[in-house]
N, C-alpha and C. Protein backbone atom coordinates (compact mmCIF):
# COMPACT_ATOMS: atom_id res chain seq x y z
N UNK A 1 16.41 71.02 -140.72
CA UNK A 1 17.26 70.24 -139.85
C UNK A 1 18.70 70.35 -140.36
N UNK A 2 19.76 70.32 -139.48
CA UNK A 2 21.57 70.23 -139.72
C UNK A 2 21.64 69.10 -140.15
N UNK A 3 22.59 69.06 -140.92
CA UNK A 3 23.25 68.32 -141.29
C UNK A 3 23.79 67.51 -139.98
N UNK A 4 24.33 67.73 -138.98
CA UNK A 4 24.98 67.42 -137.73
C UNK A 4 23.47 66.78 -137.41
N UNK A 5 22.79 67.47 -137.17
CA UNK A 5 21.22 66.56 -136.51
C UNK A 5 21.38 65.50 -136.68
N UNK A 6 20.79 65.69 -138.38
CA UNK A 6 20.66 64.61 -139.10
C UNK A 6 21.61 62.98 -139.38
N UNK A 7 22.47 63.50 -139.10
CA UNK A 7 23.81 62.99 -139.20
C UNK A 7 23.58 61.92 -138.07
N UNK A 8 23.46 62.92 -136.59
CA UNK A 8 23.51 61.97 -135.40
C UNK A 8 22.30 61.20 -135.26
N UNK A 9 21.12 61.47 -136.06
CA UNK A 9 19.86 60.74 -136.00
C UNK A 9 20.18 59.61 -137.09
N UNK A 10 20.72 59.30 -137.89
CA UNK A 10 21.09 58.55 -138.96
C UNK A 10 21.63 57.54 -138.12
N UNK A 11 23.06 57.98 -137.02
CA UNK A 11 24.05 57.03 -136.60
C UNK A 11 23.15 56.30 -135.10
N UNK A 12 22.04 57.05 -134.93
CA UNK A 12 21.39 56.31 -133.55
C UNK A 12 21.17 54.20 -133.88
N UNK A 13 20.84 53.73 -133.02
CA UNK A 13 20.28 52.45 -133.67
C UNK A 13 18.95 52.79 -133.81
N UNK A 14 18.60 51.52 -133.95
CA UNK A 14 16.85 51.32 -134.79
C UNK A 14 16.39 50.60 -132.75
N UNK A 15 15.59 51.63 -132.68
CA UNK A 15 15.36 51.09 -131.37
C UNK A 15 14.28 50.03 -131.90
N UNK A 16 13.86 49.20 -130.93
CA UNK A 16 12.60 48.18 -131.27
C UNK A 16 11.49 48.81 -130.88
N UNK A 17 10.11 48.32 -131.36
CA UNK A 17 9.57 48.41 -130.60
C UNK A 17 8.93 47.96 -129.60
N UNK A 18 8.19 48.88 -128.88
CA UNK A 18 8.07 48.35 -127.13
C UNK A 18 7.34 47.14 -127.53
N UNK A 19 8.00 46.40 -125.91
CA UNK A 19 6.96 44.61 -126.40
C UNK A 19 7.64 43.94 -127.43
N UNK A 20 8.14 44.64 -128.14
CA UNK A 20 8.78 43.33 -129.09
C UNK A 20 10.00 42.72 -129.04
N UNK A 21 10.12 41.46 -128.95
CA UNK A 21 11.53 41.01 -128.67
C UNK A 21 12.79 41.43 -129.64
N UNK A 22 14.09 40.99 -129.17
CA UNK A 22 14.74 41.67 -130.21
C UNK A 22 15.08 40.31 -131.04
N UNK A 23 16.02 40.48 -132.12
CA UNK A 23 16.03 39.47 -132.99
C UNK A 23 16.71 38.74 -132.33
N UNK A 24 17.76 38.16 -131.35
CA UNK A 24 17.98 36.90 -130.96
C UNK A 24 16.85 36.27 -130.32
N UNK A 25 16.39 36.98 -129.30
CA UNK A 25 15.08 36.65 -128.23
C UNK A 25 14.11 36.01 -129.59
N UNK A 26 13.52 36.94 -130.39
CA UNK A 26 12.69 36.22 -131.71
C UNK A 26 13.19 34.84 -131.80
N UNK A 27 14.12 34.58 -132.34
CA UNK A 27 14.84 32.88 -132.95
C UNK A 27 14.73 32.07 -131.79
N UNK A 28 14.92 32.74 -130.49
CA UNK A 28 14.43 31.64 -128.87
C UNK A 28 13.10 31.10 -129.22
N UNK A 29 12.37 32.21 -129.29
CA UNK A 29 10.97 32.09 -129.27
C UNK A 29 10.25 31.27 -130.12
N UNK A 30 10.59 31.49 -131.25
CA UNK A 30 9.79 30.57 -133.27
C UNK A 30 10.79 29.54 -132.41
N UNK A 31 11.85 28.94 -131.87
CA UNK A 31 12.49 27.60 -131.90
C UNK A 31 11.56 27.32 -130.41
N UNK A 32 11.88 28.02 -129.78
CA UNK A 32 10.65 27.57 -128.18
C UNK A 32 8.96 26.51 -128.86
N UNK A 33 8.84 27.65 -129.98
CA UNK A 33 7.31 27.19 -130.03
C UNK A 33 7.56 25.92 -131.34
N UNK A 34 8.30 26.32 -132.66
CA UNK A 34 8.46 24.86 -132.90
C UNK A 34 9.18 23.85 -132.36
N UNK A 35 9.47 23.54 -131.26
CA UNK A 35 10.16 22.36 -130.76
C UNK A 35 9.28 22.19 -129.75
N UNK A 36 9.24 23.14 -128.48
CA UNK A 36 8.53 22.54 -127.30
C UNK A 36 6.77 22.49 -127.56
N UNK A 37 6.47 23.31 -127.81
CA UNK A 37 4.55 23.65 -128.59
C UNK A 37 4.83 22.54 -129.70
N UNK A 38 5.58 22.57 -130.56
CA UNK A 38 5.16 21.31 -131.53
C UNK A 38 5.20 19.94 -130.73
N UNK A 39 5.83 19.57 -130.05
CA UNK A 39 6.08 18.10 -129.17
C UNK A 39 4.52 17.96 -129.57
N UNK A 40 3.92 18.52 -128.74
CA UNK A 40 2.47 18.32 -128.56
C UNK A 40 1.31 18.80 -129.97
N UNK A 41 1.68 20.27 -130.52
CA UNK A 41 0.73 20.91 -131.31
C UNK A 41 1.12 20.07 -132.96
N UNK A 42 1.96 19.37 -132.94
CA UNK A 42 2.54 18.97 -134.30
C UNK A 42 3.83 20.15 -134.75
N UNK A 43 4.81 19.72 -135.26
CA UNK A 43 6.00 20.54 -135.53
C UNK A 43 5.53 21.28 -136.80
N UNK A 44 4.53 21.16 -137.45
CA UNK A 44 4.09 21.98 -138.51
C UNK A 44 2.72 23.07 -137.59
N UNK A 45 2.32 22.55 -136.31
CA UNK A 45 1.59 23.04 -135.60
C UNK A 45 0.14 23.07 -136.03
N UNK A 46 -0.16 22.15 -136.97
CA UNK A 46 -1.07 21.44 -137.69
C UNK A 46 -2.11 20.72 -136.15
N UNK A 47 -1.33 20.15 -135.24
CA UNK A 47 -2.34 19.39 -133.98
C UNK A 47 -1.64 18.46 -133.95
N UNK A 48 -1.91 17.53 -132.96
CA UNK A 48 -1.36 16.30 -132.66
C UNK A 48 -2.02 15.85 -131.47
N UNK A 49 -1.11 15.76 -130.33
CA UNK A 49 -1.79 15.81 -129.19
C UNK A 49 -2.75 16.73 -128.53
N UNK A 50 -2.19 17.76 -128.70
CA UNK A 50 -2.69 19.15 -128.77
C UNK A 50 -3.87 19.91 -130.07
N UNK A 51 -4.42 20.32 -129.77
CA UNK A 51 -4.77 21.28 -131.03
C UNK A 51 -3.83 21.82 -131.81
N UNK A 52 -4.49 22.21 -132.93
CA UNK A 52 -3.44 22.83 -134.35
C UNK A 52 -3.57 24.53 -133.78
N UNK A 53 -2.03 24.81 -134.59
CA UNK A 53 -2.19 26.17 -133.61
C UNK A 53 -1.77 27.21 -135.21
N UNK A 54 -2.87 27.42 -135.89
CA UNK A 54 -2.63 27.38 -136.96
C UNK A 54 -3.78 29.00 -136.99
N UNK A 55 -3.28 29.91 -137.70
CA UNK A 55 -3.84 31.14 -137.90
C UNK A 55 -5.69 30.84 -138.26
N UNK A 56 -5.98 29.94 -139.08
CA UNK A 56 -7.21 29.42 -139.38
C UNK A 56 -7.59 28.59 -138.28
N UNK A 57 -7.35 28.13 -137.44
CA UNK A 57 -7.88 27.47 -136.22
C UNK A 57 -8.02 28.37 -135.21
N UNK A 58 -7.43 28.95 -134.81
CA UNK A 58 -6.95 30.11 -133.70
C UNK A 58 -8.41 31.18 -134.20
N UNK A 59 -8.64 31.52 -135.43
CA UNK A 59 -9.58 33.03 -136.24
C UNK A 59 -10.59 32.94 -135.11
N UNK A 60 -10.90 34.23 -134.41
CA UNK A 60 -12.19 34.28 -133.24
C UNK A 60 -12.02 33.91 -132.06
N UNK A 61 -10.46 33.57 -131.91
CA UNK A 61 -10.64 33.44 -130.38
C UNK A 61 -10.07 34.59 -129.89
N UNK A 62 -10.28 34.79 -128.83
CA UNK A 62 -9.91 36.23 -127.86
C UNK A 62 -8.62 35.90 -127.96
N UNK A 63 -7.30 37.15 -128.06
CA UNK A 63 -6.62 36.78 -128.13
C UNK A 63 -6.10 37.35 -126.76
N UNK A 64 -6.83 37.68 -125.33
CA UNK A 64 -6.39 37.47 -124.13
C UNK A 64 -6.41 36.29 -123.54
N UNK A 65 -6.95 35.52 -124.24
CA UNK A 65 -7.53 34.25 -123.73
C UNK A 65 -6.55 33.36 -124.38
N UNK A 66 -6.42 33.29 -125.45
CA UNK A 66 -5.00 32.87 -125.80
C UNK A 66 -3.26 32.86 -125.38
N UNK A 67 -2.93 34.02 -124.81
CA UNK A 67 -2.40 34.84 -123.90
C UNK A 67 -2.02 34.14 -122.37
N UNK A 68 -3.08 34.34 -121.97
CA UNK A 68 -3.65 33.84 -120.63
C UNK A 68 -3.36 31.98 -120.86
N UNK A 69 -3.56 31.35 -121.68
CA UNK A 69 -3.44 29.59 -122.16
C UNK A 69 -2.03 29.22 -122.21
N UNK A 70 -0.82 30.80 -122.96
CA UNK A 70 0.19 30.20 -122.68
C UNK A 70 1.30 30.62 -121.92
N UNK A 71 0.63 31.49 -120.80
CA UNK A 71 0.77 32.30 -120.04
C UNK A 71 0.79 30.90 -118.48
N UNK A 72 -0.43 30.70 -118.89
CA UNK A 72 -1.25 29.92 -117.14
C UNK A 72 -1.42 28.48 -117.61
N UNK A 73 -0.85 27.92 -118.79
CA UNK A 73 -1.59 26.60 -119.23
C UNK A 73 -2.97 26.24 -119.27
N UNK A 74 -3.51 24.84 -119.29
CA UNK A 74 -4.61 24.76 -119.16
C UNK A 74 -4.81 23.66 -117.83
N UNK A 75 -5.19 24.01 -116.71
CA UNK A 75 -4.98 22.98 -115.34
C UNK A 75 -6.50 21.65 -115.95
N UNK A 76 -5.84 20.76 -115.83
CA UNK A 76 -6.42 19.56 -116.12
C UNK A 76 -6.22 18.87 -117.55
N UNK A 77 -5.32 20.04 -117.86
CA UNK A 77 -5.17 19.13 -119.35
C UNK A 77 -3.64 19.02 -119.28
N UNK A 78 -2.81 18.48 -120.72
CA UNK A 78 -1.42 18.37 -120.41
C UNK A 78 -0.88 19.57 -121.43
N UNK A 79 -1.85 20.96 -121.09
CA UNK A 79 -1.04 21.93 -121.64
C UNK A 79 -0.41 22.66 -120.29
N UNK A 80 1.01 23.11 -120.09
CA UNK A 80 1.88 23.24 -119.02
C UNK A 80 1.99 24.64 -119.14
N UNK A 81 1.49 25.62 -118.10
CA UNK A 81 1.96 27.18 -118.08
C UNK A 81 3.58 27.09 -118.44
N UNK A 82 3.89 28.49 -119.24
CA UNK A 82 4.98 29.03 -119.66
C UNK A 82 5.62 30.08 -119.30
N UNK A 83 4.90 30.37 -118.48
CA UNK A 83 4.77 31.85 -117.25
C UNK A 83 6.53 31.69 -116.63
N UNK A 84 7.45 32.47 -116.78
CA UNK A 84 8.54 31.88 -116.46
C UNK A 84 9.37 31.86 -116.98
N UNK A 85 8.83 31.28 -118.30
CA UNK A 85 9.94 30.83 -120.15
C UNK A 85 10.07 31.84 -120.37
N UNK A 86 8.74 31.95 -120.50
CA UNK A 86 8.10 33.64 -121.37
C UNK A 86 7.59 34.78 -120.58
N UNK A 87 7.89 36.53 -120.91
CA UNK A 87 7.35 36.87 -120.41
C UNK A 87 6.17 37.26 -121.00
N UNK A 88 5.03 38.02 -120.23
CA UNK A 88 3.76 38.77 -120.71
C UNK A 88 4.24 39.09 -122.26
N UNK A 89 4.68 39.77 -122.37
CA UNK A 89 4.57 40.55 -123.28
C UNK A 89 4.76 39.65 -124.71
N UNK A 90 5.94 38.58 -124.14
CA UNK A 90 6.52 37.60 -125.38
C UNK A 90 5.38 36.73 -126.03
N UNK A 91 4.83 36.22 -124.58
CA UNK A 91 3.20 35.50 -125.01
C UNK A 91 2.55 36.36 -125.92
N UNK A 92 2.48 37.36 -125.43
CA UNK A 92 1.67 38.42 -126.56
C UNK A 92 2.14 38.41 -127.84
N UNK A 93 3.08 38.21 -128.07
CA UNK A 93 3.95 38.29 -129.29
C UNK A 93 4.03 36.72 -130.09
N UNK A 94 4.04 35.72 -128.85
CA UNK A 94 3.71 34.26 -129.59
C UNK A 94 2.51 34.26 -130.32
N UNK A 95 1.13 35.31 -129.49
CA UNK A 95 -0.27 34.48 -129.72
C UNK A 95 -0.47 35.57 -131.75
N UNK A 96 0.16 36.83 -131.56
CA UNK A 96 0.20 37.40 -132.60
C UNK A 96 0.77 36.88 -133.62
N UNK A 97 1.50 36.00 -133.46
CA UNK A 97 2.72 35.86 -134.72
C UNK A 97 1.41 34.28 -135.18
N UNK A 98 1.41 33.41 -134.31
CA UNK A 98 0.18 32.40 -134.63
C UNK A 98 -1.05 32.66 -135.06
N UNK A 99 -1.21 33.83 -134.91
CA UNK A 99 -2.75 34.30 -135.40
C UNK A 99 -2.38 34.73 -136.78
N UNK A 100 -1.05 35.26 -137.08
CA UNK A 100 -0.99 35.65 -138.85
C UNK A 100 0.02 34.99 -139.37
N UNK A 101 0.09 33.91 -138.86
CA UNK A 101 1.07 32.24 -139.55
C UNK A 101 2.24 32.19 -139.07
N UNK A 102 2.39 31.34 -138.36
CA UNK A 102 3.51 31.34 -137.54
C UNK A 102 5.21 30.99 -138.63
N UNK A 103 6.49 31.82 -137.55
CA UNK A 103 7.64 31.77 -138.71
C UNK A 103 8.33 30.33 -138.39
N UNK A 104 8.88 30.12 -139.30
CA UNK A 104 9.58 28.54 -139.50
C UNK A 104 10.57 28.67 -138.80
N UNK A 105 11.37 27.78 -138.12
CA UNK A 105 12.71 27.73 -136.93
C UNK A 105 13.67 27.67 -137.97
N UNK A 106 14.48 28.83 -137.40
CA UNK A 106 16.15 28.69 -138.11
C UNK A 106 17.22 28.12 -137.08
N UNK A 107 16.58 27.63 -136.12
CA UNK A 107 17.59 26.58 -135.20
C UNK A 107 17.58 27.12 -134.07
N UNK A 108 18.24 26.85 -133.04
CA UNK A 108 18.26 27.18 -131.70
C UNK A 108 19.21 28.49 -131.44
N UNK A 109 19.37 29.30 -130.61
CA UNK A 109 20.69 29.89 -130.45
C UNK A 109 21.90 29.72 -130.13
N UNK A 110 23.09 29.99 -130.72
CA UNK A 110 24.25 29.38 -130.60
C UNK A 110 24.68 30.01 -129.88
């Protein structure tokens, strides 16, 4: 490879990858789920009103089905679809990040 190649492959950005939010969208999201999901899940996401939404509680459940819960809510209970907030893909990315311990809020976006 050139030097020039190389050069211009060096100066590209770091694309993301697909589906994954980028780092502001991320800090929406960990503050989305500890503030509005904690109201209910506990702000440590331990449970409260809600179930604990905690990597050891969550172990074995489908995680389309999880997906789909904060995607569509749950009709008859007072969990509220997010379909809207979030897209597909972000849900996908909430139910992943909760399944291997969810990240602590560094505040809202400014």
């Amino acid at each position: 490879m050139s030097l020039v190649c190389a050069a211009m492959m060096a100066a590209q950005p770091a694309v993301a990858q697909p589906g994954a939010p980028g780092s502001e969208r991320v800090r929406e999201l960990v503050h989305l789920v500890r503030q509005d999901c904690g109201s209910c899940h506990g702000l440590t996401l331990q449970g409260g009103l809600g179930p604990a939404l905690t990597a050891a509680s969550l172990s074995g459940k489908p995680r389309d089905s999880l997906v789909a819960t904060v995607l569509g809510g749950r009709p008859g209970t007072p969990m509220p679809p997010f379909r809207g907030i979030v897209a597909d893909d972000e849900a996908e990315w909430i139910v992943e990040r909760l399944l291997e311990g969810f990240p602590s809020d560094s505040g809202a976006s400014r």
